[in-house]
C-alpha atoms as a PDB file:
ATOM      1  CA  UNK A   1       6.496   1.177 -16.330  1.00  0.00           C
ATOM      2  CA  UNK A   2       5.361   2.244 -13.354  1.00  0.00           C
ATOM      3  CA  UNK A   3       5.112   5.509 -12.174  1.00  0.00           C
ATOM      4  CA  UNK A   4       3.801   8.130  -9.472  1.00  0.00           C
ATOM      5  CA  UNK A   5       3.745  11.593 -10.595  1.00  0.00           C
ATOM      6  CA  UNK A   6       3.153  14.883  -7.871  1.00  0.00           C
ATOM      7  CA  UNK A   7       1.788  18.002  -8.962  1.00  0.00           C
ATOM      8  CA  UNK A   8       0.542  21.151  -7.579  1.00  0.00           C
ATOM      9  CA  UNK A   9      -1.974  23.439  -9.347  1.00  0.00           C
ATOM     10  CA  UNK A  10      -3.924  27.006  -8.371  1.00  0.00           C
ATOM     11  CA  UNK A  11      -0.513  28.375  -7.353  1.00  0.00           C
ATOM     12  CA  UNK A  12       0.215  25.915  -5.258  1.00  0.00           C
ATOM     13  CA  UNK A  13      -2.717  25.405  -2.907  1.00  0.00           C
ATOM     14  CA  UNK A  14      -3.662  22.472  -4.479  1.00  0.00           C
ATOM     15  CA  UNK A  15      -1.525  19.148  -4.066  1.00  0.00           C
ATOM     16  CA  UNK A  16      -2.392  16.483  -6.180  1.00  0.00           C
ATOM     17  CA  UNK A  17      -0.783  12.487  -6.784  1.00  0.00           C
ATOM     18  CA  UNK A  18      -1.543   9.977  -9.738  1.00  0.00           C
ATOM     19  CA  UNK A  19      -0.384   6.538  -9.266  1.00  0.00           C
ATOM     20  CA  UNK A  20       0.049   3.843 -11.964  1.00  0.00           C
ATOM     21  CA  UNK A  21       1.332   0.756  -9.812  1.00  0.00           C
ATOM     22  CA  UNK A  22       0.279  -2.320 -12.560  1.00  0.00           C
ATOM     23  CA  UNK A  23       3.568  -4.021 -12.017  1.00  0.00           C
ATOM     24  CA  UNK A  24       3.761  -3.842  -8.312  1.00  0.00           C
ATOM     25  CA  UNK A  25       0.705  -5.377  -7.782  1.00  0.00           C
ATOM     26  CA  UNK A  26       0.951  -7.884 -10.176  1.00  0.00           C
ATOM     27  CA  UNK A  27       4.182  -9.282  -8.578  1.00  0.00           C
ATOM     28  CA  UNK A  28       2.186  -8.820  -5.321  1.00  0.00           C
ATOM     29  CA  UNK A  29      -0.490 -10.762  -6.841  1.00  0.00           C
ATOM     30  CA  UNK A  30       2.566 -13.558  -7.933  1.00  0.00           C
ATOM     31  CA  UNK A  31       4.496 -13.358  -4.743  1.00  0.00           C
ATOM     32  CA  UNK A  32       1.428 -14.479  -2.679  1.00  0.00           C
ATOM     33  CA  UNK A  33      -1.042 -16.388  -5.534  1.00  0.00           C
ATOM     34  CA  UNK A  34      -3.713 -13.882  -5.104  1.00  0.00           C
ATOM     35  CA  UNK A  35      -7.190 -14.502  -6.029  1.00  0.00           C
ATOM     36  CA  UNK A  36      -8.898 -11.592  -8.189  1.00  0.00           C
ATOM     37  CA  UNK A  37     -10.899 -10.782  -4.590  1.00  0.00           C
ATOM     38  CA  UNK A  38      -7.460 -10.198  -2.322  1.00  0.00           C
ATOM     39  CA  UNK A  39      -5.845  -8.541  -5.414  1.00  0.00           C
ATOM     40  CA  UNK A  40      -7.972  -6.166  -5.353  1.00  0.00           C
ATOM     41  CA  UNK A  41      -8.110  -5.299  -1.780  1.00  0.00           C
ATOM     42  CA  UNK A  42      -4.066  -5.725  -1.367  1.00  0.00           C
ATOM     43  CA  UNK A  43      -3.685  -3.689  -4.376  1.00  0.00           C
ATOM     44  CA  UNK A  44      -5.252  -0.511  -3.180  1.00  0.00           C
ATOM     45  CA  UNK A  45      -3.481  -0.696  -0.100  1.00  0.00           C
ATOM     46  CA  UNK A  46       0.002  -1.119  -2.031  1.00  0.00           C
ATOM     47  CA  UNK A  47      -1.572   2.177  -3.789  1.00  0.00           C
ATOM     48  CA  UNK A  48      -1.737   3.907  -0.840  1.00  0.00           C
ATOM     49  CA  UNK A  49       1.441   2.875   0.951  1.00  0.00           C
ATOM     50  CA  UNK A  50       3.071   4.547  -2.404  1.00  0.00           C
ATOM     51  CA  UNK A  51       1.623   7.358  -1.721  1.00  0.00           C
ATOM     52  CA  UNK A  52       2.159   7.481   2.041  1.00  0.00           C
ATOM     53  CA  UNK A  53       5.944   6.836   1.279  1.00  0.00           C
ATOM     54  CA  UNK A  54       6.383   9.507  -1.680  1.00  0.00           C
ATOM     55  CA  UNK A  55       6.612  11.911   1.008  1.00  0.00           C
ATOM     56  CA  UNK A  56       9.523  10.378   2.499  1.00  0.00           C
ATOM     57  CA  UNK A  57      12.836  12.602   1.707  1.00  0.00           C
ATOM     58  CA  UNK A  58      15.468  10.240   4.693  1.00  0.00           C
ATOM     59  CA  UNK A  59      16.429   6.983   4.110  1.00  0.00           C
ATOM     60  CA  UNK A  60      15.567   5.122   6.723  1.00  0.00           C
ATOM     61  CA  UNK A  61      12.036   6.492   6.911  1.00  0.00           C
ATOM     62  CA  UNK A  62       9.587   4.107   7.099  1.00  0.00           C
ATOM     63  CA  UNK A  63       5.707   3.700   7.893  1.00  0.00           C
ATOM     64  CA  UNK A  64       3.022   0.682   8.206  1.00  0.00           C
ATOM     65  CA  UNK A  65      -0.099   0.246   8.327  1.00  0.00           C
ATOM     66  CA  UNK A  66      -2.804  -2.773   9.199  1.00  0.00           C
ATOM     67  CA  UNK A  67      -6.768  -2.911   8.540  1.00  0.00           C
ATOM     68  CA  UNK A  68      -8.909  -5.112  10.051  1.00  0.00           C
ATOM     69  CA  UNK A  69     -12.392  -4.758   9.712  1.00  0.00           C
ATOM     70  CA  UNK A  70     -13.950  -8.361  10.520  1.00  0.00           C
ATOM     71  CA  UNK A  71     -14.302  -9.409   7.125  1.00  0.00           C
ATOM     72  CA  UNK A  72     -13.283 -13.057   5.749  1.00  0.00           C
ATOM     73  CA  UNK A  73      -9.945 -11.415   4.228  1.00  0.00           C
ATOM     74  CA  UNK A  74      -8.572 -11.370   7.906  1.00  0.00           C
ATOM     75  CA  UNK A  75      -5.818  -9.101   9.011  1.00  0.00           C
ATOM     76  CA  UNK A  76      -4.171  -6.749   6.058  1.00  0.00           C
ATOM     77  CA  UNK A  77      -0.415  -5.357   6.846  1.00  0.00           C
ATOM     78  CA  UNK A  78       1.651  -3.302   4.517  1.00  0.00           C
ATOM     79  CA  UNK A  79       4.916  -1.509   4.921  1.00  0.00           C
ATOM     80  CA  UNK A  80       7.131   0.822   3.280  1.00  0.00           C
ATOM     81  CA  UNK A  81      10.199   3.022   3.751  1.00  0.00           C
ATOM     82  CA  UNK A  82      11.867   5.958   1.405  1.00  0.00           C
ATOM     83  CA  UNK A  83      11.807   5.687  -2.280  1.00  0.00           C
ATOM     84  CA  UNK A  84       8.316   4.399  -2.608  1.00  0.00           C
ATOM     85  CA  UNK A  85       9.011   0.982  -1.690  1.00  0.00           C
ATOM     86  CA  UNK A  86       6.382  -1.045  -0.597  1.00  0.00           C
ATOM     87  CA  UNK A  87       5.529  -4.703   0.391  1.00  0.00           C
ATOM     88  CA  UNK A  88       2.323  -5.989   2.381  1.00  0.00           C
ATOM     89  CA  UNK A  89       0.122  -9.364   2.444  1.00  0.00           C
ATOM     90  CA  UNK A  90      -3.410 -10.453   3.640  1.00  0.00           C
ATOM     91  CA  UNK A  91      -4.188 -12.526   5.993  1.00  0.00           C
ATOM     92  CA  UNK A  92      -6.321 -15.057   3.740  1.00  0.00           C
ATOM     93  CA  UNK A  93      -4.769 -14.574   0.119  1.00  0.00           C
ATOM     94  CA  UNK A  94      -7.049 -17.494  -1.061  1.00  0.00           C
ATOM     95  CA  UNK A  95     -10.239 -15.567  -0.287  1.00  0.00           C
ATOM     96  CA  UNK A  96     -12.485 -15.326  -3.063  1.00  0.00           C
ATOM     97  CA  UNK A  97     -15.783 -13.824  -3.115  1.00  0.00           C
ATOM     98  CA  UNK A  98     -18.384 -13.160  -6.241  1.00  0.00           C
ATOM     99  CA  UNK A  99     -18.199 -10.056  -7.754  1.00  0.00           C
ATOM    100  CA  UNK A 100     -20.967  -7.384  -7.319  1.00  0.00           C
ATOM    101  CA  UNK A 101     -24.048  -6.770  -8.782  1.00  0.00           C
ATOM    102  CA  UNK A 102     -22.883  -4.087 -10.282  1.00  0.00           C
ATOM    103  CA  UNK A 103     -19.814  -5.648 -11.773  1.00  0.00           C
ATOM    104  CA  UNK A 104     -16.961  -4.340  -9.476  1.00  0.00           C
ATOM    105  CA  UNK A 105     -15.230  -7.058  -7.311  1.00  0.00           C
ATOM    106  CA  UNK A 106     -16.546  -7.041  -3.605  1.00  0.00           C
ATOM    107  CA  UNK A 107     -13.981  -5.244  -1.726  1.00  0.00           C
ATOM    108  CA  UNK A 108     -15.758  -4.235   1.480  1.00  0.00           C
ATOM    109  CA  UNK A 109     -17.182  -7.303   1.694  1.00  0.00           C
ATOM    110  CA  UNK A 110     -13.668  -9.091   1.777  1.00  0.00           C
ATOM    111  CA  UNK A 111     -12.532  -5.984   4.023  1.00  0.00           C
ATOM    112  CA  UNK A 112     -15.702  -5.697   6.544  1.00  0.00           C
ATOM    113  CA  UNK A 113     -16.236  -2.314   8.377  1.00  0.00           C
ATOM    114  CA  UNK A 114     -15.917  -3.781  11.996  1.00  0.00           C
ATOM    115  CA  UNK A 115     -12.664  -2.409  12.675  1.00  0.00           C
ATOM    116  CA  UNK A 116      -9.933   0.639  12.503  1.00  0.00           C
ATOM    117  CA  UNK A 117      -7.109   1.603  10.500  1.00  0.00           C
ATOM    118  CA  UNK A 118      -3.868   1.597  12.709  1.00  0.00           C
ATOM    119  CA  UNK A 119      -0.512   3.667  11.094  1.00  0.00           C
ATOM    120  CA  UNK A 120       2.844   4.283  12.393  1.00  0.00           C
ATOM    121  CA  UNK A 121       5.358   6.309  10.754  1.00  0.00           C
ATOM    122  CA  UNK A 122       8.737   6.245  11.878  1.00  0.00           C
ATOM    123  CA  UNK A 123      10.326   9.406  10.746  1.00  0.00           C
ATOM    124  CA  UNK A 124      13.545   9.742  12.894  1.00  0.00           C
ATOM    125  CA  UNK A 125      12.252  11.959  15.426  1.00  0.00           C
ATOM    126  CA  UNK A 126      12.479  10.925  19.249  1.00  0.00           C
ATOM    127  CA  UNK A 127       8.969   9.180  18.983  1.00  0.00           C
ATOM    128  CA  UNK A 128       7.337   7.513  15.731  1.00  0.00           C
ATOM    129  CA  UNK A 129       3.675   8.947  14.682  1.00  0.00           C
ATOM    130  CA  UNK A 130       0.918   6.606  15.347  1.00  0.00           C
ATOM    131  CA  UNK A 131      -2.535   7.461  13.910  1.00  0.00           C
ATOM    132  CA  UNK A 132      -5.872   5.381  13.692  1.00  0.00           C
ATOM    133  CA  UNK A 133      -9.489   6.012  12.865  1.00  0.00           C
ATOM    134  CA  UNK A 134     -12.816   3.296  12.439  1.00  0.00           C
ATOM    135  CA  UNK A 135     -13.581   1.883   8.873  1.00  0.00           C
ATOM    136  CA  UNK A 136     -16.051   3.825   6.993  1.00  0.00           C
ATOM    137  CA  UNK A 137     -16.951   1.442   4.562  1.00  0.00           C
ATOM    138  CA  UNK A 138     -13.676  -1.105   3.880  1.00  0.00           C
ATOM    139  CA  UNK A 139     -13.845  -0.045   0.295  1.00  0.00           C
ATOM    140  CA  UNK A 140     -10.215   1.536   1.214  1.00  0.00           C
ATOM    141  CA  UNK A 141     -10.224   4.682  -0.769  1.00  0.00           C
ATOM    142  CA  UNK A 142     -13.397   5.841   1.443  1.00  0.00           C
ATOM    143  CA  UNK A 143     -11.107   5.006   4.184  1.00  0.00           C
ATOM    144  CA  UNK A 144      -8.376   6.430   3.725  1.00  0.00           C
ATOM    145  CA  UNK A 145     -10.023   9.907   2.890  1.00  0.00           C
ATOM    146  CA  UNK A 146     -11.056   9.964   6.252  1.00  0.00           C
ATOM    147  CA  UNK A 147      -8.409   8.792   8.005  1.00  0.00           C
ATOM    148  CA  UNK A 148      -6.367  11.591   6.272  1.00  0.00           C
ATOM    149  CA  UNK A 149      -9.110  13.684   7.207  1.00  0.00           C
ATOM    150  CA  UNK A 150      -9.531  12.570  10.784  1.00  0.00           C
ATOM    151  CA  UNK A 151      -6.201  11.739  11.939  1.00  0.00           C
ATOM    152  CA  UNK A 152      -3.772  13.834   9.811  1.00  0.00           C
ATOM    153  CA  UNK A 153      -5.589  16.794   9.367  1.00  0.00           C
ATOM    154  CA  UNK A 154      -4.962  16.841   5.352  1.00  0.00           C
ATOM    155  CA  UNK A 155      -8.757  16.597   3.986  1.00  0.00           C
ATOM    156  CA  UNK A 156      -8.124  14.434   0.846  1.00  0.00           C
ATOM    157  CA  UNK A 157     -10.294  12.779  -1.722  1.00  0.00           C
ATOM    158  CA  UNK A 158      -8.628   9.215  -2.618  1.00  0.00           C
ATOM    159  CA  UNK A 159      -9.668   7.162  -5.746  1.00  0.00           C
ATOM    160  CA  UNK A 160      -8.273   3.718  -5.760  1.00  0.00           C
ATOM    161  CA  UNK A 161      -8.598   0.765  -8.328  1.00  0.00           C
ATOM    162  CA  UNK A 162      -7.315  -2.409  -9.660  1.00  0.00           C
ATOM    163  CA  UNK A 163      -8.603  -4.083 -12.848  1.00  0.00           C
ATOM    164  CA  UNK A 164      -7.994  -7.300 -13.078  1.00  0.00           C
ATOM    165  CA  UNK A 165      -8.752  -9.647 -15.756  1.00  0.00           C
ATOM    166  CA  UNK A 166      -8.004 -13.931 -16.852  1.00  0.00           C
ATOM    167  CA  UNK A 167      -4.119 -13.032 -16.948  1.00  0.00           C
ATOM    168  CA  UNK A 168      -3.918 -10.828 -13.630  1.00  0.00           C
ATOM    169  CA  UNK A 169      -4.018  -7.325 -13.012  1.00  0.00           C
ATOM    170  CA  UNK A 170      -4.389  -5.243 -16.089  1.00  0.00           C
ATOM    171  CA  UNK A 171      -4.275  -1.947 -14.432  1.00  0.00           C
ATOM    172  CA  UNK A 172      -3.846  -0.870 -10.593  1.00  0.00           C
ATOM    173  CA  UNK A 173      -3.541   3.146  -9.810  1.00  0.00           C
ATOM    174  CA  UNK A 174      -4.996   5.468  -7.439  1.00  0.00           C
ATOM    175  CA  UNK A 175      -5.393   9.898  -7.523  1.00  0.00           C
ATOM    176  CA  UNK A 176      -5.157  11.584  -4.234  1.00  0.00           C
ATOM    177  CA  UNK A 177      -6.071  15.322  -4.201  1.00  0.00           C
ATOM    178  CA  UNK A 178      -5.373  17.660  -1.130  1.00  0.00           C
ATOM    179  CA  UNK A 179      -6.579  21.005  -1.189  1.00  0.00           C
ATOM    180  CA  UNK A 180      -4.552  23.074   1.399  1.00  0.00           C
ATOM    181  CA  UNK A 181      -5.447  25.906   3.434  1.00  0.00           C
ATOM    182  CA  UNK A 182      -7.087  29.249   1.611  1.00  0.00           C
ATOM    183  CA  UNK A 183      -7.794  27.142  -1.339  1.00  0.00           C
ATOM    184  CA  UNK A 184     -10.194  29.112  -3.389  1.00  0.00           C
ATOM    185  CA  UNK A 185     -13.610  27.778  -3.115  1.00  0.00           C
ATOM    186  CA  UNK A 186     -13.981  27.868  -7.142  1.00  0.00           C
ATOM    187  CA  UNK A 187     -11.258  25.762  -6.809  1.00  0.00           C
ATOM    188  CA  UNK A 188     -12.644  22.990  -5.178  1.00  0.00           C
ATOM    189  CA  UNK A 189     -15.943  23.045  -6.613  1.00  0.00           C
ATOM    190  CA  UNK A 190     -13.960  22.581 -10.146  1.00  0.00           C
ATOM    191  CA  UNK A 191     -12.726  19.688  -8.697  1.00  0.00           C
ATOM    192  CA  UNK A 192     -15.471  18.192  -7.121  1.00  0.00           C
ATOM    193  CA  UNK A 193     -16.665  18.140 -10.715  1.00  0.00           C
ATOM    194  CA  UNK A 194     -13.209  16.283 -11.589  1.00  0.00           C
ATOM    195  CA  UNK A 195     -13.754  13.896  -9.226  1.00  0.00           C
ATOM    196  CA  UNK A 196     -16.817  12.565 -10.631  1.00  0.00           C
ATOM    197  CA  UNK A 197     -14.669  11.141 -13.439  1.00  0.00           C
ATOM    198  CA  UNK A 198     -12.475   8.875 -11.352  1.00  0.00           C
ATOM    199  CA  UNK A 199     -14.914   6.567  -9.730  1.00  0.00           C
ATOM    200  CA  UNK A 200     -13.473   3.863 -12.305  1.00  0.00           C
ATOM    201  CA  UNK A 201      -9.692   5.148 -12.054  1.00  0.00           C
ATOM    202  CA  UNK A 202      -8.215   1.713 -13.198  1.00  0.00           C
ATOM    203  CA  UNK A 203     -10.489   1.923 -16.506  1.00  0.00           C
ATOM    204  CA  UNK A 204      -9.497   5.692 -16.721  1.00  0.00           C
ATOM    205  CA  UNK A 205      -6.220   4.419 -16.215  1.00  0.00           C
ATOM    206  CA  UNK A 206      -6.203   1.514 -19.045  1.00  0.00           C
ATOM    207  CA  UNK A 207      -6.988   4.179 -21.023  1.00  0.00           C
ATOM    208  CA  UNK A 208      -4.582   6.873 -20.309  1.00  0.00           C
ATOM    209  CA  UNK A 209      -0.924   7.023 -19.375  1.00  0.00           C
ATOM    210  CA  UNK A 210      -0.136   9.082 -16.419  1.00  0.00           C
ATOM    211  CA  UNK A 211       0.580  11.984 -18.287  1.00  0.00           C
ATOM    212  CA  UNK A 212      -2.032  12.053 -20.582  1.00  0.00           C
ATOM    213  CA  UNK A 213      -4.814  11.698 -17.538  1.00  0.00           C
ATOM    214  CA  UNK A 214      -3.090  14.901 -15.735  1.00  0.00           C
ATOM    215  CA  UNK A 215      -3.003  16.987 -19.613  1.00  0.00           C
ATOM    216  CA  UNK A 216      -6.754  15.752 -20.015  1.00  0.00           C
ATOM    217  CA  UNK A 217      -8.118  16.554 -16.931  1.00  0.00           C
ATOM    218  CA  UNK A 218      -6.115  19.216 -15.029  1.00  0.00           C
ATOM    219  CA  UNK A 219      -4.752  20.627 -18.285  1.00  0.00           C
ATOM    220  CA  UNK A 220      -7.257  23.499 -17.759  1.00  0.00           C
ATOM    221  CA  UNK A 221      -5.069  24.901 -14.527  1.00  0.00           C
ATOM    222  CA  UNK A 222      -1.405  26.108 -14.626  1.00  0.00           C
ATOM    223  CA  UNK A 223       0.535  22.402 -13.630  1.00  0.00           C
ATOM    224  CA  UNK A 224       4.076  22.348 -11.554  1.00  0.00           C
ATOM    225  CA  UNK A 225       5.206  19.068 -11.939  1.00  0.00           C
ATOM    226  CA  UNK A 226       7.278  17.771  -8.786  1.00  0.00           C
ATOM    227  CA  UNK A 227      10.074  14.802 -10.010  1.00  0.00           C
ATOM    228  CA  UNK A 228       8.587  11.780 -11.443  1.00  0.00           C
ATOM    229  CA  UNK A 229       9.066   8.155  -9.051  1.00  0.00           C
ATOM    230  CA  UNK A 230       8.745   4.732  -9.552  1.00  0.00           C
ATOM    231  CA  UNK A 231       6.812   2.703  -6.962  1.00  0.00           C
ATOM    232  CA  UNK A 232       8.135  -0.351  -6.366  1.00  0.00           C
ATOM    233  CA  UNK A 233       6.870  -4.001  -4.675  1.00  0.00           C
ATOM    234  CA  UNK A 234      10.183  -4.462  -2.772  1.00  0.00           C
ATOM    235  CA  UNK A 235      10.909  -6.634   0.526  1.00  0.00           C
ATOM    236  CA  UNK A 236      14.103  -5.426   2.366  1.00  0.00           C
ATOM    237  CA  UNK A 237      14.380  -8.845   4.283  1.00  0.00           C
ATOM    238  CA  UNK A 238      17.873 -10.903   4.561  1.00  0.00           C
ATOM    239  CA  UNK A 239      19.379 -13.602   6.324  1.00  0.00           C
ATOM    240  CA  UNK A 240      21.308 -11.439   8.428  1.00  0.00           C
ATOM    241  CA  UNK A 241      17.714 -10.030   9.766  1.00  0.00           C
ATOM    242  CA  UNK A 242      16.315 -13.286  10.056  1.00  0.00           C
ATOM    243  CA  UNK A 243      19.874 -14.543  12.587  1.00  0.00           C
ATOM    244  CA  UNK A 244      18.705 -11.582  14.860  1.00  0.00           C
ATOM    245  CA  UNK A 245      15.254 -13.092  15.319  1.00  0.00           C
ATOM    246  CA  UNK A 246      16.950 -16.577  15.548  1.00  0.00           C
ATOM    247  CA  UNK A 247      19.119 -15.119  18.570  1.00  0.00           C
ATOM    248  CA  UNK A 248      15.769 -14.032  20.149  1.00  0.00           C
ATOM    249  CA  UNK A 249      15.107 -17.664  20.723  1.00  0.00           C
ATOM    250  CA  UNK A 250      17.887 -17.995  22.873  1.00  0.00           C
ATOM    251  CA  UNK A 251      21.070 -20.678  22.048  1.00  0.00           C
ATOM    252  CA  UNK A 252      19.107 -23.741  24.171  1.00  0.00           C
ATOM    253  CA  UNK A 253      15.426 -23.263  22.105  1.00  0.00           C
ATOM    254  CA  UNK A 254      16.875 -23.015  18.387  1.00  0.00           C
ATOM    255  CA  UNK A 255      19.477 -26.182  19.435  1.00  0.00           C
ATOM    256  CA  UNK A 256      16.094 -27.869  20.701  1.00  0.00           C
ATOM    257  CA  UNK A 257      14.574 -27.079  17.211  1.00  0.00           C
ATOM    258  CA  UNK A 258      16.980 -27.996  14.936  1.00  0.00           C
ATOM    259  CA  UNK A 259      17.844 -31.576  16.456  1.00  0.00           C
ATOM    260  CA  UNK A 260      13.544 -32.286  16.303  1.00  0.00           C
ATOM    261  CA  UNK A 261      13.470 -30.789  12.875  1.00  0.00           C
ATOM    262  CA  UNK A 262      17.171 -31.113  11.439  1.00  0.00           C
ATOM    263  CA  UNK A 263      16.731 -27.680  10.689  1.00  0.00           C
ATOM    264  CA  UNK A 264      14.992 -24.376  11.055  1.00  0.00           C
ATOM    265  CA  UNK A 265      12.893 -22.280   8.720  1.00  0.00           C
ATOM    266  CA  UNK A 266      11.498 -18.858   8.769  1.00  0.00           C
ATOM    267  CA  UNK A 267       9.530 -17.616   6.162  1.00  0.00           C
ATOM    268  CA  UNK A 268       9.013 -14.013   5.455  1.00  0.00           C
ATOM    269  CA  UNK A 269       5.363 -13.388   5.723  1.00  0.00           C
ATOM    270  CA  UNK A 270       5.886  -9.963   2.942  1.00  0.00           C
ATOM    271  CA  UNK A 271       7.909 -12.224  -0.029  1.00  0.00           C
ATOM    272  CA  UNK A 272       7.187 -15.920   0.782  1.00  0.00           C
ATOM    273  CA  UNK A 273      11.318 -16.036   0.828  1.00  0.00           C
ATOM    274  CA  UNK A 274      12.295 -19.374   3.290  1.00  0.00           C
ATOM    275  CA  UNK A 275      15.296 -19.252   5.621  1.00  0.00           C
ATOM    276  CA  UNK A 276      16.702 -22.471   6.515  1.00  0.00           C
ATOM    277  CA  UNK A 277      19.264 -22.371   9.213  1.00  0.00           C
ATOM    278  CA  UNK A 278      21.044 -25.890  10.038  1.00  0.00           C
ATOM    279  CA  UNK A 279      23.147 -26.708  13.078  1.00  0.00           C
ATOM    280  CA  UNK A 280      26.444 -26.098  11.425  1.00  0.00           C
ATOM    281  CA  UNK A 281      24.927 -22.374  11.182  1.00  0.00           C
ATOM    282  CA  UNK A 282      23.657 -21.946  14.559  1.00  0.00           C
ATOM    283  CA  UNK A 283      27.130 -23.020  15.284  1.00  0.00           C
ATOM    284  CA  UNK A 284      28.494 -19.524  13.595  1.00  0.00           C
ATOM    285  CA  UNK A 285      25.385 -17.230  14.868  1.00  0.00           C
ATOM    286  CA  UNK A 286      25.960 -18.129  18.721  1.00  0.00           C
ATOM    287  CA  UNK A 287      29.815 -18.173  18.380  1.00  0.00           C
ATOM    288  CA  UNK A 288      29.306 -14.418  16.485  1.00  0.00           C
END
């Protein structure tokens, strides 16, 4: 099962998050027929909208994001809202590209480093939070430590990673670790060293539960563990959504459309789910 565990150590001036997400981004990697290349790439953003989201203590919070950084994956979106519930799709899920020389699948070259992160948080204050910040490498994890960095002011470091294999994705997860202010410089050097261990966290992660990786390597400090959540690959689409954008087009347009096309369809660019509205039904919207 899934599962993204909080935790603070050094008496709290320490924050740090380990994600196991294997299941969400293998029905990611389903919902949109995902090449090993765009899982990889979709699945560290997935990571990282979990861990935007864990945050979240309203419902109705929500946040997105989009990348786009030139490369041949095109335009990357993800959203999610309270309860770590994420969706999010590429622009070119087909994309493919050889992996590396040095055996790891060719992320920033899907991604490109042309471009800027661009986030917006809706956290139901008067105006929503909007934060961007250039591409450092489009490896993600790189870029997300700086944005964090930049535009947040909560210096992170951010390991990402999704193994995938013949049968899909054998292991997807991600550590974030935020040192906060007055953290003792022993401290971070400790986990500088730490760090070192996690530029492979999906192998780590193959390898170890979530539980057992925070025991191994933080067991040294005194852990507080924060409640346990499950991230989730979850689209919060529904016909009743999709009639408001059908009203957008105005009675004359969508009667126009459906007597070319006998019908119309809108497809939900986060879950691939088709909506297929008829006349009879544009009857009931418009008299509503």
């Amino acid at each position: 099962m899934d599962k993204l565990q909080k935790f603070f150590i050094a008496d709290g001036k320490v924050l740090i998050t380990v994600i196991k997400n294997t299941d969400m981004v293998n029905k990611a990697r389903e919902i949109h027929n995902l090449t090993p290349t765009t899982t990889a790439v979709l699945g560290r953003c997935l990571t990282v909208a979990a861990f935007m989201t864990s945050g979240f203590k309203d419902e109705g919070q929500r946040m997105s994001f989009n990348i786009n950084g030139g490369g041949p994956i095109g335009r990357i979106v993800v959203s999610g809202r309270t309860g770590c519930k994420v969706k999010g799709y590429v622009e070119n899920p087909s994309l493919d590209l050889p992996i590396r020389a040095d055996g790891k699948i060719d992320v920033g070259g899907a991604v490109g480093k042309d471009g800027e992160i661009s986030v917006i948080k809706d956290l139901g204050l008067k105006e929503p939070y909007t934060g961007k910040c250039n591409l450092v490498s489009g490896e993600i994890a790189e870029d997300f430590a700086y944005y964090f960095t930049a535009s947040e002011q909560s210096p992170s470091a951010v390991a990402l990673g999704v193994l995938v294999d013949k049968d899909g994705v054998k292991t997807s997860g991600g550590i974030f670790i935020q040192p906060m202010p007055g953290c003792n410089d022993m401290v971070i050097t400790m986990l500088e060293d730490i760090c070192t261990n996690f530029t492979h966290i999906s192998s780590v992660l193959d390898k170890m539960e979530v539980d057992e990786l925070i025991d191994y390597y933080f067991g040294q400090f005194d852990v507080k563990m924060l409640p346990p959540v499950v991230p989730e690959f979850s689209c919060d689409c529904s016909r009743e959504l999709i009639e408001k954008v059908i009203l957008t087009l105005g009675k004359k347009d969508a009667y126009d459309i459906v007597d070319k096309d006998k019908q119309i369809e809108v497809g939900c660019q986060f879950c691939n789910t088709k909506y297929r509205f008829t006349r009879e039904d544009l009857d009931k919207i418009f008299a509503e």
